[in-house]
C-alpha atoms as a PDB file:
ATOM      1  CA  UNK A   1     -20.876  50.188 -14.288  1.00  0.00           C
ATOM      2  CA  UNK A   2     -18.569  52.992 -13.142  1.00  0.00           C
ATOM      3  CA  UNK A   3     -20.565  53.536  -9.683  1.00  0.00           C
ATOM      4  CA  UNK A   4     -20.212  49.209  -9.495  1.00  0.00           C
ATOM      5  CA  UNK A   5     -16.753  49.585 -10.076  1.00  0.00           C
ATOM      6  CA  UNK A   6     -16.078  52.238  -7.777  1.00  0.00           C
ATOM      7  CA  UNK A   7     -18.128  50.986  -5.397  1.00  0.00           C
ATOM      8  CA  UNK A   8     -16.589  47.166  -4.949  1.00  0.00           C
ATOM      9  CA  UNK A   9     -12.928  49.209  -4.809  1.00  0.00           C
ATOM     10  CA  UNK A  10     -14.227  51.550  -1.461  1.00  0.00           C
ATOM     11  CA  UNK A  11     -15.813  47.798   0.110  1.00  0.00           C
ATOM     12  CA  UNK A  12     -12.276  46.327  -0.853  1.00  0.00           C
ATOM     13  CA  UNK A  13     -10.277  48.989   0.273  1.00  0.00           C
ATOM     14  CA  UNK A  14     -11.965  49.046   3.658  1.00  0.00           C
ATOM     15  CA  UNK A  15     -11.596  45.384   4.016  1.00  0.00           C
ATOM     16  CA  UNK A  16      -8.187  45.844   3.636  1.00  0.00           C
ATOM     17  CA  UNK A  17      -7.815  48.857   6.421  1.00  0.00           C
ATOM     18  CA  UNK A  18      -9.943  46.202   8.826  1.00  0.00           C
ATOM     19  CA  UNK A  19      -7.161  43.251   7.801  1.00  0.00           C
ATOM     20  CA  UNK A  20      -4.210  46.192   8.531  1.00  0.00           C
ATOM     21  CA  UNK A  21      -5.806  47.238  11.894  1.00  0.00           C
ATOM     22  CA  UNK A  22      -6.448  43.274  13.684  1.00  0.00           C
ATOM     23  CA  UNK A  23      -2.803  42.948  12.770  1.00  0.00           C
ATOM     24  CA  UNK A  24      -1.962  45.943  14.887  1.00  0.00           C
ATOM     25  CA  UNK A  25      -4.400  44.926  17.621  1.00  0.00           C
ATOM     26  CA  UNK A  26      -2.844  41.643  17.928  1.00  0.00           C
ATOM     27  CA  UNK A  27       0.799  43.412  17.632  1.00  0.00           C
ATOM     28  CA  UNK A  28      -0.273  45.449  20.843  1.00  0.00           C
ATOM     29  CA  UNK A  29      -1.559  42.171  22.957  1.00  0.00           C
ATOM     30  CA  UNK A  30       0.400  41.926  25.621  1.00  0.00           C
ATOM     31  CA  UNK A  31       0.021  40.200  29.397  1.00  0.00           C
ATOM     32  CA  UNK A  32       1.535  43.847  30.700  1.00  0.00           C
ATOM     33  CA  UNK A  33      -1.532  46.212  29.155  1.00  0.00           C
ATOM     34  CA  UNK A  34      -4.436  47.113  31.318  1.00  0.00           C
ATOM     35  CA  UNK A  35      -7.812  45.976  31.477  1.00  0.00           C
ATOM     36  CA  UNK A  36      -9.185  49.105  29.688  1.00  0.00           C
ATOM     37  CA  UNK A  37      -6.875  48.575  26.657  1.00  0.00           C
ATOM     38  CA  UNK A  38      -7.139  44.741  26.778  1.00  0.00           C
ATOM     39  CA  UNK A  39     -11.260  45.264  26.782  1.00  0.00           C
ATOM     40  CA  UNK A  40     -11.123  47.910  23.753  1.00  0.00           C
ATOM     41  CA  UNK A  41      -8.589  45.204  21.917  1.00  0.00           C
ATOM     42  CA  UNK A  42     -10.683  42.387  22.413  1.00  0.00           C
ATOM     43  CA  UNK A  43     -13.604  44.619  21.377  1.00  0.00           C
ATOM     44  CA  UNK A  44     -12.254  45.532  18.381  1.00  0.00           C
ATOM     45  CA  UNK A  45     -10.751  41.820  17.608  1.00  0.00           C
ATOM     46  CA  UNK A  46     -14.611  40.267  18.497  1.00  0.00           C
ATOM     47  CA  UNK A  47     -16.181  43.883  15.925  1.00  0.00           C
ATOM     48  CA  UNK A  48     -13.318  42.781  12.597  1.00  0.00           C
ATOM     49  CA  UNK A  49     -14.664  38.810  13.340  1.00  0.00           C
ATOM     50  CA  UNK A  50     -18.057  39.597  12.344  1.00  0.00           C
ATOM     51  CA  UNK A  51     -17.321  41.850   9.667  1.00  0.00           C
ATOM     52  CA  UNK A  52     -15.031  39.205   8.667  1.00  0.00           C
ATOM     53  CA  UNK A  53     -17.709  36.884   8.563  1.00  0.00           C
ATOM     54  CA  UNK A  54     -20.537  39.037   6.946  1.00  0.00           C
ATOM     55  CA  UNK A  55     -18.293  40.065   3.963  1.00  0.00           C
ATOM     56  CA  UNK A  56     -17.900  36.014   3.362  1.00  0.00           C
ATOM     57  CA  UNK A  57     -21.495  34.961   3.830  1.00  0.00           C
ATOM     58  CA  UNK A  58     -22.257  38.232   1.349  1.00  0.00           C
ATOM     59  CA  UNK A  59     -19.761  36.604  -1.053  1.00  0.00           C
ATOM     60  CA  UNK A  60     -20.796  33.413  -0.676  1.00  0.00           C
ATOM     61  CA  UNK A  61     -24.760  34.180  -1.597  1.00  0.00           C
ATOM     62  CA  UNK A  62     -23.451  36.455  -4.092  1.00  0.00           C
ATOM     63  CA  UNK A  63     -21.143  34.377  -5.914  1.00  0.00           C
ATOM     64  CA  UNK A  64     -23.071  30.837  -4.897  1.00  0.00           C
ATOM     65  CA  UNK A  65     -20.840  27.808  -3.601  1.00  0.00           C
ATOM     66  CA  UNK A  66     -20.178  26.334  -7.164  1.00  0.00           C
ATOM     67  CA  UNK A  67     -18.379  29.600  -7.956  1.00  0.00           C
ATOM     68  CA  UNK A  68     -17.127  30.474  -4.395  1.00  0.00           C
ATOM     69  CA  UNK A  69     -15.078  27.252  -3.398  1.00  0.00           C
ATOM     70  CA  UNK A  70     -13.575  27.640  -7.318  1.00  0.00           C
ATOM     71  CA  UNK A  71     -11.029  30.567  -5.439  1.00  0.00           C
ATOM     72  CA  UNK A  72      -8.408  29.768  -3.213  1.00  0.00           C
ATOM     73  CA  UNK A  73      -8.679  32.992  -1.556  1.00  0.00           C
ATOM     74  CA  UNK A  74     -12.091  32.390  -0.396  1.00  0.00           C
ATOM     75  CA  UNK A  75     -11.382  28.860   0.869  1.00  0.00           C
ATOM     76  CA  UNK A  76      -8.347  29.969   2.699  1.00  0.00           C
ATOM     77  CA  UNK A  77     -10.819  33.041   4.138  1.00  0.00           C
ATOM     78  CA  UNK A  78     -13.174  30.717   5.583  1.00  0.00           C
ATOM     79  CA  UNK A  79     -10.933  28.666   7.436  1.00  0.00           C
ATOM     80  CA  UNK A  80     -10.041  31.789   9.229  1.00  0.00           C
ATOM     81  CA  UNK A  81     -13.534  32.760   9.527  1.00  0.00           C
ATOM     82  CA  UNK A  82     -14.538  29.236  11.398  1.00  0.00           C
ATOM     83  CA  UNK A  83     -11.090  29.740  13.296  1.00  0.00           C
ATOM     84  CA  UNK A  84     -11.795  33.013  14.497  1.00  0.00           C
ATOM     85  CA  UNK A  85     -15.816  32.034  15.259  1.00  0.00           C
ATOM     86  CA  UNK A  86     -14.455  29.600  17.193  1.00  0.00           C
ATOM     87  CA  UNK A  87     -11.996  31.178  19.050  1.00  0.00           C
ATOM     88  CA  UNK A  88     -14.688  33.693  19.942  1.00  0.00           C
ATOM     89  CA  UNK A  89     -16.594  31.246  21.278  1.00  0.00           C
ATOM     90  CA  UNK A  90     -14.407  29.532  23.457  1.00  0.00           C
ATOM     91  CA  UNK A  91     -13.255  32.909  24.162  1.00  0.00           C
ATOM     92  CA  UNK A  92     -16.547  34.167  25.878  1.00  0.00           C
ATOM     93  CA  UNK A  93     -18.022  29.720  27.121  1.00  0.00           C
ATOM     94  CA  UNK A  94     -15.147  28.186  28.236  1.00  0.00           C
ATOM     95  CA  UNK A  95     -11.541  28.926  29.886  1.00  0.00           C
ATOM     96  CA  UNK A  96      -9.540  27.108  26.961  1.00  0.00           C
ATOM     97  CA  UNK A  97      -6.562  28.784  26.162  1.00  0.00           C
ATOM     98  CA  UNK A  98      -7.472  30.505  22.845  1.00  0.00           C
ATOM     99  CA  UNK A  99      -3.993  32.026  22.428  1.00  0.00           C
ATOM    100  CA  UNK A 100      -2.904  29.737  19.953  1.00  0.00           C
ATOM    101  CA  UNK A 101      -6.551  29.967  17.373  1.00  0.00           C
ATOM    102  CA  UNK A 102      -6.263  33.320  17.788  1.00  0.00           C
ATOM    103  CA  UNK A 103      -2.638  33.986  16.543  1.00  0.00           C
ATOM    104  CA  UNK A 104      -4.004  32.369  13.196  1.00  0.00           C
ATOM    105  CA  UNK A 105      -5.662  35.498  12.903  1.00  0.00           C
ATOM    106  CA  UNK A 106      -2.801  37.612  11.458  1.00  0.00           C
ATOM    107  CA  UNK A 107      -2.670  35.073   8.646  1.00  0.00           C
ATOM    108  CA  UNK A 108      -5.100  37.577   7.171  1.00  0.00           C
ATOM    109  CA  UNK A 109      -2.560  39.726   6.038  1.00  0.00           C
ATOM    110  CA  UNK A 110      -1.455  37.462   3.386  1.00  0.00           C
ATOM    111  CA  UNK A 111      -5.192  38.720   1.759  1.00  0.00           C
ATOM    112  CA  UNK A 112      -3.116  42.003   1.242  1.00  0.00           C
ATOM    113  CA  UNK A 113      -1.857  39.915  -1.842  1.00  0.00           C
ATOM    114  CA  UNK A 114      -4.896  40.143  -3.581  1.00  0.00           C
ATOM    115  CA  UNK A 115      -4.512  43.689  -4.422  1.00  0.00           C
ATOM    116  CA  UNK A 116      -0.731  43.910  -3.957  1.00  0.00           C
ATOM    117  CA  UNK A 117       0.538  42.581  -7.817  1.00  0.00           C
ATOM    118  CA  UNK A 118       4.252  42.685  -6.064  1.00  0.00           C
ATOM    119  CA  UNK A 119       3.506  40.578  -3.064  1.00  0.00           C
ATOM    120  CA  UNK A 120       1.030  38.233  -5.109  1.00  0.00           C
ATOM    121  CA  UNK A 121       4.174  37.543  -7.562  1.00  0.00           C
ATOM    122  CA  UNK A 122       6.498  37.202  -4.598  1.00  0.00           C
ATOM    123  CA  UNK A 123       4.407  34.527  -2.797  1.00  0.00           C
ATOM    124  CA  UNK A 124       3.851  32.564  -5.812  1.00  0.00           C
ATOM    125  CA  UNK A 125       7.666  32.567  -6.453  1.00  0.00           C
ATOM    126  CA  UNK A 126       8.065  31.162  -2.812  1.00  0.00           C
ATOM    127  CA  UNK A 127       5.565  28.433  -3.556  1.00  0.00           C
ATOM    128  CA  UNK A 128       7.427  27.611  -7.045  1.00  0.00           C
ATOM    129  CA  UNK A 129      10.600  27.035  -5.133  1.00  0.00           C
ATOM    130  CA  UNK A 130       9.358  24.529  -2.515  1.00  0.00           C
ATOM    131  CA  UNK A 131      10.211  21.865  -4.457  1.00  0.00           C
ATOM    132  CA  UNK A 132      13.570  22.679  -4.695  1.00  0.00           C
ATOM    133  CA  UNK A 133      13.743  23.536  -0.941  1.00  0.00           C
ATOM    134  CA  UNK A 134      12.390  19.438   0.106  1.00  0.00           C
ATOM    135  CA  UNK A 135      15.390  18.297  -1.816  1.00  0.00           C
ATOM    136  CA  UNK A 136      17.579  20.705  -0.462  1.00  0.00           C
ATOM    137  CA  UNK A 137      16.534  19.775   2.971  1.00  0.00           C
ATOM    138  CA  UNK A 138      16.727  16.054   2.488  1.00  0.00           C
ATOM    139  CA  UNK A 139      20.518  16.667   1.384  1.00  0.00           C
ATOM    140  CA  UNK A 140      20.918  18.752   4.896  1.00  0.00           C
ATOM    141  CA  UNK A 141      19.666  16.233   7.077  1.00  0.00           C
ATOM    142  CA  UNK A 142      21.704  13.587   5.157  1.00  0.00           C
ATOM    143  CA  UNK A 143      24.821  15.619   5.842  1.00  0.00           C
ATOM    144  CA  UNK A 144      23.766  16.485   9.461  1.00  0.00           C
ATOM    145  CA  UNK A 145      23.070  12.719   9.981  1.00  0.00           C
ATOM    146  CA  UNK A 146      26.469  11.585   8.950  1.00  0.00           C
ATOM    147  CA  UNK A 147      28.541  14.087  10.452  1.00  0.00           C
ATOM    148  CA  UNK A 148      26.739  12.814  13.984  1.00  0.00           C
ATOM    149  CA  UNK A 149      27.445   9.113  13.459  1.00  0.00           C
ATOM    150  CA  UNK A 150      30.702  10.357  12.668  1.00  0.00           C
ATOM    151  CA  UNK A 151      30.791  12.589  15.400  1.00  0.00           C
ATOM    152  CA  UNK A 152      29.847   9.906  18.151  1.00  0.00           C
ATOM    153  CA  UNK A 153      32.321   7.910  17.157  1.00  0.00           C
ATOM    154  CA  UNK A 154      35.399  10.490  17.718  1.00  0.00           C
ATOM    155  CA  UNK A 155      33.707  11.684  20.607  1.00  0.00           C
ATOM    156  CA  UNK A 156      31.610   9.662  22.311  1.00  0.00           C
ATOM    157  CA  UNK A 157      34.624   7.748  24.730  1.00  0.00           C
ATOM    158  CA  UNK A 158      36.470  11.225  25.140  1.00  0.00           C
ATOM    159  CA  UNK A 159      33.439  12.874  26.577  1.00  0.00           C
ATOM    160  CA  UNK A 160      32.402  10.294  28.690  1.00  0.00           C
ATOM    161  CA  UNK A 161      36.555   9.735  30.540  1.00  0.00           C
ATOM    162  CA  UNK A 162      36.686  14.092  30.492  1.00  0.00           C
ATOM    163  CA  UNK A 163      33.156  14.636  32.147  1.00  0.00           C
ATOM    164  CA  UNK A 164      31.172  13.523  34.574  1.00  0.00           C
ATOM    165  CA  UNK A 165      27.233  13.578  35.203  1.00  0.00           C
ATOM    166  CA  UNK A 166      27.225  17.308  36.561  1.00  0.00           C
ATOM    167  CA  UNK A 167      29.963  18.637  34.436  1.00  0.00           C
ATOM    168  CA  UNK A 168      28.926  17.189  30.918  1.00  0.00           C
ATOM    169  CA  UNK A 169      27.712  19.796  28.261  1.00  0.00           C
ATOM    170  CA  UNK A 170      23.944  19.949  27.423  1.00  0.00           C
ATOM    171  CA  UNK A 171      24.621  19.652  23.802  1.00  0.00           C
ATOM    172  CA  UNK A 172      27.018  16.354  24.182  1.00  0.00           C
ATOM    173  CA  UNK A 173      28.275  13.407  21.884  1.00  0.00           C
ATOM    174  CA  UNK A 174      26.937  10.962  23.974  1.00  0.00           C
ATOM    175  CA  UNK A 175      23.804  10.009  22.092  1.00  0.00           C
ATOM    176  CA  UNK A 176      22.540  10.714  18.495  1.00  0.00           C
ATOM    177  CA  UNK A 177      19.555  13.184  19.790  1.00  0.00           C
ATOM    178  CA  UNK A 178      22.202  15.591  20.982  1.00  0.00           C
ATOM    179  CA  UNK A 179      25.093  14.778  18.734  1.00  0.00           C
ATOM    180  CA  UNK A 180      22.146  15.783  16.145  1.00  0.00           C
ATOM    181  CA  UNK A 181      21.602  19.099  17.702  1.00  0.00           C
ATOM    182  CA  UNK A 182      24.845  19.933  18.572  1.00  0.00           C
ATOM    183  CA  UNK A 183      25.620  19.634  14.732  1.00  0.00           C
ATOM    184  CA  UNK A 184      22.377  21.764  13.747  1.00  0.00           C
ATOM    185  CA  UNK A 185      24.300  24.120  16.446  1.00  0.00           C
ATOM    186  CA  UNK A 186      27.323  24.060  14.569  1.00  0.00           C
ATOM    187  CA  UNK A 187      25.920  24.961  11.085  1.00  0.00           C
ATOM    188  CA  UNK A 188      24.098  27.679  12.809  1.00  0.00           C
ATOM    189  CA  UNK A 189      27.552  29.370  13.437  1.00  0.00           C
ATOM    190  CA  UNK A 190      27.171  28.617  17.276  1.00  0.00           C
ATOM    191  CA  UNK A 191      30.377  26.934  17.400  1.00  0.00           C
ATOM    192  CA  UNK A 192      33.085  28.027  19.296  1.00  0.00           C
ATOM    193  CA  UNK A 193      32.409  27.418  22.612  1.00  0.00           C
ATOM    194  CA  UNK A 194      31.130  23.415  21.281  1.00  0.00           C
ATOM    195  CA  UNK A 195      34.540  23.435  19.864  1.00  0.00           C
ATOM    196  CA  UNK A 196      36.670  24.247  23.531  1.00  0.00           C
ATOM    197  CA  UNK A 197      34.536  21.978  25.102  1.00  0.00           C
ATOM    198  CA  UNK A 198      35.792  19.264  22.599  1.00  0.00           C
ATOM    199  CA  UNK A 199      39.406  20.317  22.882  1.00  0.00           C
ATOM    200  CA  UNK A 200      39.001  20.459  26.891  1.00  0.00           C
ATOM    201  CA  UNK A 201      37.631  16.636  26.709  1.00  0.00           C
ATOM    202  CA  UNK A 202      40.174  15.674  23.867  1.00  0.00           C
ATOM    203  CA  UNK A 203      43.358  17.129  26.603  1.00  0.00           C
ATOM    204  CA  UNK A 204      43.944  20.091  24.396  1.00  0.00           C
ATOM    205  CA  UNK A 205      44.579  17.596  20.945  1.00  0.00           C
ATOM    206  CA  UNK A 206      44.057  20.285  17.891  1.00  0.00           C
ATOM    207  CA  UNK A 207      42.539  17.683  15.680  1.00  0.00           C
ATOM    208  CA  UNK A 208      38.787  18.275  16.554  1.00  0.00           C
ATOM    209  CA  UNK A 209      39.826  21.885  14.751  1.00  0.00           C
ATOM    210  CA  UNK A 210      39.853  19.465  11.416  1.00  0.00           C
ATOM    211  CA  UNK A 211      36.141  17.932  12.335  1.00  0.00           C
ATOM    212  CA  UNK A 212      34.440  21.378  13.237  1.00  0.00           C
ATOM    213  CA  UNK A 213      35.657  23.536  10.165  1.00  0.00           C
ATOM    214  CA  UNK A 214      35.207  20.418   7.822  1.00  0.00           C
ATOM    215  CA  UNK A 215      31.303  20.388   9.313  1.00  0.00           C
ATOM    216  CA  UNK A 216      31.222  24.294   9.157  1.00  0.00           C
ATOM    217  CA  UNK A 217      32.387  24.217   5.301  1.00  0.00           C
ATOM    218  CA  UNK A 218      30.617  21.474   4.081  1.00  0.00           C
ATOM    219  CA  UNK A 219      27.636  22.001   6.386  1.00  0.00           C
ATOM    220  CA  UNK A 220      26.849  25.876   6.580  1.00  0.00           C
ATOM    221  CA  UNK A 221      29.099  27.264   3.226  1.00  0.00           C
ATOM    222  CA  UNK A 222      28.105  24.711   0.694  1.00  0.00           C
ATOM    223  CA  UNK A 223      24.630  23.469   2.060  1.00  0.00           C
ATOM    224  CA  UNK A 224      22.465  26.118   3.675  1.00  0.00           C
ATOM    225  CA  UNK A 225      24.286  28.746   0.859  1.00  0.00           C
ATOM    226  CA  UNK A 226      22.721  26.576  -2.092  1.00  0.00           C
ATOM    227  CA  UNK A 227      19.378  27.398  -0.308  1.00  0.00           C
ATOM    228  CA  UNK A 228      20.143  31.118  -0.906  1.00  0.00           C
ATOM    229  CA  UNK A 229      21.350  30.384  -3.977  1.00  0.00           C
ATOM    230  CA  UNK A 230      17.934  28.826  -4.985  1.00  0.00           C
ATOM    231  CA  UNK A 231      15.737  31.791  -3.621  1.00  0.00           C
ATOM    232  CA  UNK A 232      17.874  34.471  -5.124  1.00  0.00           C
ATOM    233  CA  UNK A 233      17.245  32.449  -8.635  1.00  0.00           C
ATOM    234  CA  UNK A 234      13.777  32.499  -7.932  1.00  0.00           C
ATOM    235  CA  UNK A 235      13.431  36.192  -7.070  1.00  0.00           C
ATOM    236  CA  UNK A 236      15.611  37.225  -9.721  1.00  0.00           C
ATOM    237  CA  UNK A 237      14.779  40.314 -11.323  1.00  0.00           C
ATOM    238  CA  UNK A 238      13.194  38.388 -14.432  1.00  0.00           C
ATOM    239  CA  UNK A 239      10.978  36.368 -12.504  1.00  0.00           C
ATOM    240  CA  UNK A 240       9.005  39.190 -10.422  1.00  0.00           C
ATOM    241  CA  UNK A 241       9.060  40.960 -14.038  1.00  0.00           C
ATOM    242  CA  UNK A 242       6.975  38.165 -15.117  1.00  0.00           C
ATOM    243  CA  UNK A 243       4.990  37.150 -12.368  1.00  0.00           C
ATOM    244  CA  UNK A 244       4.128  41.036 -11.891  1.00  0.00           C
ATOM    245  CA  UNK A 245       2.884  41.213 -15.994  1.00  0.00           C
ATOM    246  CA  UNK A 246       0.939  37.993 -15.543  1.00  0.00           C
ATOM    247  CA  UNK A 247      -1.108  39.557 -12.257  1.00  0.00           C
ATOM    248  CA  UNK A 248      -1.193  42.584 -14.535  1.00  0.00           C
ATOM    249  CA  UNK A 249      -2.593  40.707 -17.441  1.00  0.00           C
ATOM    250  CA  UNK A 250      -5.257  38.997 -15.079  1.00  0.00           C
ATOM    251  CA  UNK A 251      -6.790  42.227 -14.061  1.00  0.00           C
ATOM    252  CA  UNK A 252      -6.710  43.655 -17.730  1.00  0.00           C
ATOM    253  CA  UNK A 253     -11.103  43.345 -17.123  1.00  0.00           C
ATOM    254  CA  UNK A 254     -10.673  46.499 -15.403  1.00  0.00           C
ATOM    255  CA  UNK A 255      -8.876  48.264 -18.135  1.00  0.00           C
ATOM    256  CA  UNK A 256     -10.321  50.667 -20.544  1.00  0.00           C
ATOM    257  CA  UNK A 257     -10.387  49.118 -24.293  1.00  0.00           C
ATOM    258  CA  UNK A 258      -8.395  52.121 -25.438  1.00  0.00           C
ATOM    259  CA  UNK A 259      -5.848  51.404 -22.273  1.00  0.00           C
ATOM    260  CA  UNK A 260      -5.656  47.923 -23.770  1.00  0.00           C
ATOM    261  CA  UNK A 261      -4.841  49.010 -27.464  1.00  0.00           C
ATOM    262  CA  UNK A 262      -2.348  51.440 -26.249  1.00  0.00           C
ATOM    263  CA  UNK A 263       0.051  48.684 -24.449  1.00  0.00           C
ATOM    264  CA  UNK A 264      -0.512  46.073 -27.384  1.00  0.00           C
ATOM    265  CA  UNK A 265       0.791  49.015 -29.449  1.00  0.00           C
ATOM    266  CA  UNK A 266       3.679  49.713 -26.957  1.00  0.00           C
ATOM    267  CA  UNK A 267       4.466  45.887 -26.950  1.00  0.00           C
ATOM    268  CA  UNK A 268       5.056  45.722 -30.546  1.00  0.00           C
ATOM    269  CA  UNK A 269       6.939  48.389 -31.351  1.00  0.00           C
ATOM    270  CA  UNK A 270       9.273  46.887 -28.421  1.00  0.00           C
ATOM    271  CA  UNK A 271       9.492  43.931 -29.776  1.00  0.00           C
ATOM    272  CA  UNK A 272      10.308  44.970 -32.928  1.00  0.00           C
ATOM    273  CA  UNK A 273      13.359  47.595 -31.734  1.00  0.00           C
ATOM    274  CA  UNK A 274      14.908  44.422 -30.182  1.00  0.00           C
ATOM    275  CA  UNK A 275      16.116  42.994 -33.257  1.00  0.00           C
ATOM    276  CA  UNK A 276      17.792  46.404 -34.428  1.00  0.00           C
ATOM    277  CA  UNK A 277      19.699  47.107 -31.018  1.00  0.00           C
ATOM    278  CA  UNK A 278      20.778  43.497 -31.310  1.00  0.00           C
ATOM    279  CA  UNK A 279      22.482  44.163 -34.603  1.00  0.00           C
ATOM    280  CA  UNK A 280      24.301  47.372 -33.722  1.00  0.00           C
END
C-alpha cells in the first residue's frame, strides 16, 4: 500500500511540474522570439497535450465514467483536454487563428488547487462570495445608470454650444453610451481631466465640482469599497482557518490511524481549556 501510495504522489507530483512548465512556455510566447525557440515551445506545448491527455484517458479507464464525471476536477480537465486537442489540430490542418484556444491552456494551473489546501480554500471562498458580488454589481450599474441620465441632462446642451464635431471629447455627454463610460471613467479615479473639460464647456461655472465629487463619493467610496468590504469578510482569517481544516479533514484517508488519534486527542483537550481561559 505504501509503494501505491508513494507511487500515485511521484505521478501527481510530476503532473504538477508538467502544469508549472506549459504555464512558463506560454509566459515566454511572444511574436519577437525566433523560430528555434518558437519550434522548441510549440514542441514542448504539442509533448504536455498528450501527456495531458494520456493521464485522463488512464483515469478515465481506471476510475470508469460513472465514477469519473462524479469530480469536478476531471470534468473541468477534459474540457481542456478537447480544447487543447483541438487547438493542436487546427494548429498543424488549417491557418485558424488558434491564439485564443490556446490561451485556455494556462487555466491548468488552477489544478495546482488540488494539492494546494491554501489555494483550494481560497478559491472556494471566491466562489462563496459571488452571490454577494451579482448584487453588488446590480447596485453599481443602478448608480452608474442614474448618474448618466442625470448627467445628460446638465450636460448634454453645454457640450453641444462649447464644442464642435472636431473638438468634442471622446468620452462626451452627448449620448447615454458615452455618458455611461465616461461615468465608469469617473469611478475609476480617471477624473480630472473629464472634469476641466466640463468646466471649459460650462465657461468656467464651479458647479460641475458638486456633480463629479458627489459621483466620486457615492460611486467609487461607498460602492466599489463595499465590494472590498465583502471579499475581506470572506477571506477573513476565520474563514481560510476553516476552509483549510475542512480540505485537511478530506484527506484524513492518507493519515496514519495513530496520526488520527493524536489530533482528536489535541482537539479535546482544546476544547476543553476554552472554558477555563474564558473564566479567568
Amino acid at each position: 500500500k505504501q509503494w501505491y501510495q508513494r507511487r500515485v504522489a511521484i505521478t501527481a507530483g510530476g503532473i504538477m511540474m508538467c502544469i508549472v512548465i506549459n504555464t512558463l512556455c506560454l509566459a515566454l510566447d511572444s511574436p519577437s522570439i525566433g523560430d528555434d525557440l518558437d519550434g522548441i515551445l510549440s514542441k514542448v506545448n504539442d509533448c504536455l497535450t498528450w501527456i495531458f491527455t494520456t493521464e485522463l484517458v488512464i483515469k478515465l479507464v481506471g476510475l470508469l465514467p460513472t465514477e469519473f464525471w462524479k469530480t469536478k476536477w476531471n470534468i473541468f480537465d477534459t474540457i481542456i483536454v478537447i480544447v487543447s486537442l483541438i487547438e493542436l489540430h487546427l494548429d498543424t490542418s488549417t491557418s485558424f487563428n488558434v491564439s485564443g484556444l490556446r490561451s485556455l491552456r494556462v487555466l491548468r494551473v488552477f489544478r495546482l488547487a488540488k494539492s494546494w489546501s491554501t489555494m483550494k480554500a481560497l478559491i472556494d471562498i471566491i466562489a462563496e462570495s459571488i452571490s454577494g458580488l451579482v448584487y453588488l454589481s446590480i447596485i453599481l450599474g443602478v448608480v452608474i445608470y442614474t448618474l448618466s441620465v442625470i448627467g445628460m441632462n446638465l450636460f448634454q446642451n453645454e457640450y453641444s454650444e462649447y464644442y464642435n464635431s472636431e473638438t468634442m471629447p471622446r468620452w462626451n455627454y452627448q449620448d447615454f453610451y458615452h455618458s455611461f463610460i465616461l461615468l465608469f471613467r469617473i469611478l475609476c479615479g480617471e477624473w480630472i481631466e473629464l472634469l476641466y473639460e466640463t468646466l471649459n464647456a460650462t465657461n468656467g461655472d464651479q458647479w460641475p465640482v458638486i456633480f463629479y465629487l458627489g459621483a466620486l463619493v457615492l460611486g467609487n467610496f461607498l460602492v466599489l469599497n463595499l465590494f472590498l468590504a465583502l471579499l475581506l469578510n470572506a477571506f477573513g482569517e476565520e474563514s481560510i482557518k476553516e476552509k483549510s481544516g475542512a480540505a485537511a479533514e478530506a484527506n484524513d484517508g492518507n493519515v496514519s490511524l495513530t496520526q488520527k488519534i493524536k489530533n482528536k486527542i489535541f482537539n479535546i483537550r482544546k476544547k476543553k481549556k476554552v472554558p477555563t481561559a474564558t473564566l479567568r
